[in-house]
C-alpha atoms as a PDB file:
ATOM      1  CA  UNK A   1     -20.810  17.659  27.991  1.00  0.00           C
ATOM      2  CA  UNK A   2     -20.821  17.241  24.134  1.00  0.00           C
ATOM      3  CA  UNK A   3     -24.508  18.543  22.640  1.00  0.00           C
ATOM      4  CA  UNK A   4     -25.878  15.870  20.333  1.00  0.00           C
ATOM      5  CA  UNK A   5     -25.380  15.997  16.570  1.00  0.00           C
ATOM      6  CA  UNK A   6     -28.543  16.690  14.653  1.00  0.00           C
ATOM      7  CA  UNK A   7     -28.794  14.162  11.996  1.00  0.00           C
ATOM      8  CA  UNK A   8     -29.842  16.902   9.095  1.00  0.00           C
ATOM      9  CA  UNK A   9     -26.704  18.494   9.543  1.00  0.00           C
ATOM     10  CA  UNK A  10     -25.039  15.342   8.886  1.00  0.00           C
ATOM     11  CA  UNK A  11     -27.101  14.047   6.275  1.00  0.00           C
ATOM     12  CA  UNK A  12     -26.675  17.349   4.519  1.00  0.00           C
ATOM     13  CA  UNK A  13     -22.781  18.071   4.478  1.00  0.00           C
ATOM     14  CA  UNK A  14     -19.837  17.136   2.192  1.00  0.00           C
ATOM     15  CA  UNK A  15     -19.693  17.210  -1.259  1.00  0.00           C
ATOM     16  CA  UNK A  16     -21.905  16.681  -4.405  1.00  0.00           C
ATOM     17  CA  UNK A  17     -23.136  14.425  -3.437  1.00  0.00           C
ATOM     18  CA  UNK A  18     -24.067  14.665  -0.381  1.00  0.00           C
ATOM     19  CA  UNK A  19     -24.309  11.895   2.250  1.00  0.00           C
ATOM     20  CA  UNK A  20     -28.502  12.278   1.895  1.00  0.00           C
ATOM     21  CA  UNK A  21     -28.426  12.092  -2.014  1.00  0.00           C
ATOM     22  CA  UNK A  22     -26.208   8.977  -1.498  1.00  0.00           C
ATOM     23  CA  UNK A  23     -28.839   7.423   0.998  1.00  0.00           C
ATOM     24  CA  UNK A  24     -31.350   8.246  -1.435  1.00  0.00           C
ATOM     25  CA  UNK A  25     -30.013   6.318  -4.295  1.00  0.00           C
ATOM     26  CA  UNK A  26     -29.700   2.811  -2.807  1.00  0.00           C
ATOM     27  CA  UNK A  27     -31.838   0.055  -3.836  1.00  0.00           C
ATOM     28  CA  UNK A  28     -32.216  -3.421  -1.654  1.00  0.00           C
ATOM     29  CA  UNK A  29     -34.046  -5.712  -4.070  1.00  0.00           C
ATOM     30  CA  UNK A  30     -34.839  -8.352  -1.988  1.00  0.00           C
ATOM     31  CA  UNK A  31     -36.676 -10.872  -4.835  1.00  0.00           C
ATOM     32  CA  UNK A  32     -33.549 -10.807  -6.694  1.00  0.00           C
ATOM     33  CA  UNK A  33     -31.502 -10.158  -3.702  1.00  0.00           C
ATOM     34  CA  UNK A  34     -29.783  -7.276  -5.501  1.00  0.00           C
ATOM     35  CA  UNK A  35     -28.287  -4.152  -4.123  1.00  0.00           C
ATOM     36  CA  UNK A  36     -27.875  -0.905  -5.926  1.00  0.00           C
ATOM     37  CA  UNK A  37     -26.595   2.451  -6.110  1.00  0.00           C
ATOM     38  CA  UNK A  38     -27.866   4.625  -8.621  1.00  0.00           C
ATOM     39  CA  UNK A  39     -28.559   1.700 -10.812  1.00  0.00           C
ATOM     40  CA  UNK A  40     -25.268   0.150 -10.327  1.00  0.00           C
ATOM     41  CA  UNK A  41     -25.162  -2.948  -8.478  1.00  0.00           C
ATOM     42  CA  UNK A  42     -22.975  -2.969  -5.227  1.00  0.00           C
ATOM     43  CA  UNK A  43     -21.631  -5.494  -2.900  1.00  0.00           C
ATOM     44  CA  UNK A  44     -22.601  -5.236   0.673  1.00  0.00           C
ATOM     45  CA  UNK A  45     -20.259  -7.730   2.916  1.00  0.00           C
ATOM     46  CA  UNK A  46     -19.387  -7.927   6.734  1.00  0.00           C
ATOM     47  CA  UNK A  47     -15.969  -7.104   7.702  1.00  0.00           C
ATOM     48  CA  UNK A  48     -15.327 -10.618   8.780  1.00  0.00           C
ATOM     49  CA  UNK A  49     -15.142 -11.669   5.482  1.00  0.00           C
ATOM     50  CA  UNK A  50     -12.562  -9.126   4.548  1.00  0.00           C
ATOM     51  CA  UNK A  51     -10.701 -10.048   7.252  1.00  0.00           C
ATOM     52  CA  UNK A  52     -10.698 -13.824   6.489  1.00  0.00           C
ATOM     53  CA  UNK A  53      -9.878 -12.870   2.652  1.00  0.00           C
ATOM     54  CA  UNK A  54      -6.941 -10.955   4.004  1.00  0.00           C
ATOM     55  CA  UNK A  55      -5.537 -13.998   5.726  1.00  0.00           C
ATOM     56  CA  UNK A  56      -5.884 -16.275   3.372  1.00  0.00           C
ATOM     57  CA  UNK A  57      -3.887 -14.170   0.981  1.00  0.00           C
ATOM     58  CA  UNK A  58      -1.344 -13.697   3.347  1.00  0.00           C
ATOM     59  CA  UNK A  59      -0.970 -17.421   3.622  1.00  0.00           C
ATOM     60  CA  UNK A  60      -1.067 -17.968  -0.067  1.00  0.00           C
ATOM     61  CA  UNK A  61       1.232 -15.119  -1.331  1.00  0.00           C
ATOM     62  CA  UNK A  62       3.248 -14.148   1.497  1.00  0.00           C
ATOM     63  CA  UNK A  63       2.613 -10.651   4.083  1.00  0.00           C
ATOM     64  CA  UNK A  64       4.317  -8.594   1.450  1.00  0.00           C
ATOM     65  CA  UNK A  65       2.709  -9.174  -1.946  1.00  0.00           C
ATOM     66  CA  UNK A  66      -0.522  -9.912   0.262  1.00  0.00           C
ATOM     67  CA  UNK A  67      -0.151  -6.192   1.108  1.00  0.00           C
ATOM     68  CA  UNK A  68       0.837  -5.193  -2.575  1.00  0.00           C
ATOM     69  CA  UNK A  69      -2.719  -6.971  -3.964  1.00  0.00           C
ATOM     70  CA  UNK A  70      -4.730  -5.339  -1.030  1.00  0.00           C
ATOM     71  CA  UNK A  71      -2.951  -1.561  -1.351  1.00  0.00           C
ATOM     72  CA  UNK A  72      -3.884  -1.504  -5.377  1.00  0.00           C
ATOM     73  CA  UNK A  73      -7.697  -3.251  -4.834  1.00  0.00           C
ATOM     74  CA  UNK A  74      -7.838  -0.960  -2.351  1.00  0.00           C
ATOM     75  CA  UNK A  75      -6.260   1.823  -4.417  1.00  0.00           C
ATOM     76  CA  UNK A  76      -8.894   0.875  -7.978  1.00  0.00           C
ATOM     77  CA  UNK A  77     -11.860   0.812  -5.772  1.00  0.00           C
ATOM     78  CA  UNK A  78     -11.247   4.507  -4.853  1.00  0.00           C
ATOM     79  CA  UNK A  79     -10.535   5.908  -8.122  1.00  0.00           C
ATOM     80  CA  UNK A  80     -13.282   3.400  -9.514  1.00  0.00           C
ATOM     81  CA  UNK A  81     -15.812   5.025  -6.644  1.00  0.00           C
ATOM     82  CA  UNK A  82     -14.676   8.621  -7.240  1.00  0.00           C
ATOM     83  CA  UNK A  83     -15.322   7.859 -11.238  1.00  0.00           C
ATOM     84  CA  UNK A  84     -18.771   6.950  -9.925  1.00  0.00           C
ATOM     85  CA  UNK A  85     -19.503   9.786  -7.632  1.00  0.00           C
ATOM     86  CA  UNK A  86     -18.646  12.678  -9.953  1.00  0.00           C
ATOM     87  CA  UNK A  87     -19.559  11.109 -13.395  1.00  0.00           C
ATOM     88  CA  UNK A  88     -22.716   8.880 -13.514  1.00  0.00           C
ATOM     89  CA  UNK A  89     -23.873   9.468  -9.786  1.00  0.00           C
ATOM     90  CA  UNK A  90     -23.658  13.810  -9.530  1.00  0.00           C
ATOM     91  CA  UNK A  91     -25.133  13.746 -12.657  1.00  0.00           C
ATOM     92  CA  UNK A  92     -27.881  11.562 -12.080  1.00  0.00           C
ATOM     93  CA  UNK A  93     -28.238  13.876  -8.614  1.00  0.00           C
ATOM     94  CA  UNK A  94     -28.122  17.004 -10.824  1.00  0.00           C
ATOM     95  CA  UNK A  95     -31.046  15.663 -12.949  1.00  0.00           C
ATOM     96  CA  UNK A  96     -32.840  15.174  -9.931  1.00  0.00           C
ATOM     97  CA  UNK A  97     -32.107  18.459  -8.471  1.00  0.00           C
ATOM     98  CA  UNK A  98     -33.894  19.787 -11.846  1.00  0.00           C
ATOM     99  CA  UNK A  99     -36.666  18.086 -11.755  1.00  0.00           C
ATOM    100  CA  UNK A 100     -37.732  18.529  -8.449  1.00  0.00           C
ATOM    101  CA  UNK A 101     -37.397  22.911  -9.069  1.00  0.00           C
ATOM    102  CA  UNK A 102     -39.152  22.064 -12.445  1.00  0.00           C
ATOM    103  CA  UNK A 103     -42.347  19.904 -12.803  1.00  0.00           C
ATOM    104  CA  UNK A 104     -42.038  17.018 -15.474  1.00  0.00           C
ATOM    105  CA  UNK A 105     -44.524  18.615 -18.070  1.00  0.00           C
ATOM    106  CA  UNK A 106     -42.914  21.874 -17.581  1.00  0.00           C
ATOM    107  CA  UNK A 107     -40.048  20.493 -18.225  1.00  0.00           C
ATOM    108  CA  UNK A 108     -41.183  18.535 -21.314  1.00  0.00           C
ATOM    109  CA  UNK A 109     -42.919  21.748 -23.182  1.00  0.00           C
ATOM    110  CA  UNK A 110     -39.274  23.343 -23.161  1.00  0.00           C
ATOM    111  CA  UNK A 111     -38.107  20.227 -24.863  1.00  0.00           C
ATOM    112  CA  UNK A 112     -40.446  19.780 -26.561  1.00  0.00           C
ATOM    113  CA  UNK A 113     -41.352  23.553 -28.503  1.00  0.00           C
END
C-alpha cells in the first residue's frame, strides 16, 4: 500500500521558488476579472481550448508548420516563465523572505540612519 503524501512536503519542495511561494503570489480579481501572479497578469484557460486552437491551426497551416508554431510558443513561454521565476518573481520572494525575519520599522531605521 502506498502511504499518503503530506501536502507540506509538497508545498515546500523544488526550487526558489517553491510551489507554496508560487501559491502565495496569485491574485483572482474577480471585479475586474483579472488574474495575477506576482503582479503580472496571467491567463488561466481549459485545455479544451488548447486543444481546439491546435486543430484549427492544423487545418489552416498544415500538421507540420502547425507543429513548428506550437514547438516555439511552446518553447518562448518557457524561457519567458523561467525569466519570470528567477528575475522579478525570486526576487519579489526574497523581499518577502526579509521582511517576514525583519519587522517593517526595523527594517526602515536601517534605511533610514
Amino acid at each position: 500500500m502506498i502511504a499518503p503524501i503530506e501536502l507540506s512536503k509538497v508545498l515546500d519542495r523544488g526550487g526558489n521558488p517553491t510551489v507554496r511561494e508560487l501559491l502565495s503570489s496569485i491574485v483572482f480579481n474577480p471585479s475586474d476579472g483579472m488574474i495575477s501572479l506576482n503582479g503580472a497578469r496571467i491567463v488561466m484557460q481549459r485545455t479544451a481550448v488548447s486543444t481546439e486552437l491546435r486543430r484549427e491551426l492544423i487545418r489552416m497551416l498544415g500538421p507540420q508548420e502547425a507543429r513548428v508554431f506550437l514547438i516555439r510558443i511552446g518553447f518562448l513561454s518557457g524561457q519567458s516563465d523561467a525569466r519570470f521565476c528567477t528575475g522579478e518573481l525570486a526576487q519579489s520572494q526574497r523581499t518577502r523572505r526579509l521582511h517576514s525575519r525583519h519587522p517593517a520599522s526595523h527594517v526602515q531605521r536601517r534605511g533610514a540612519g
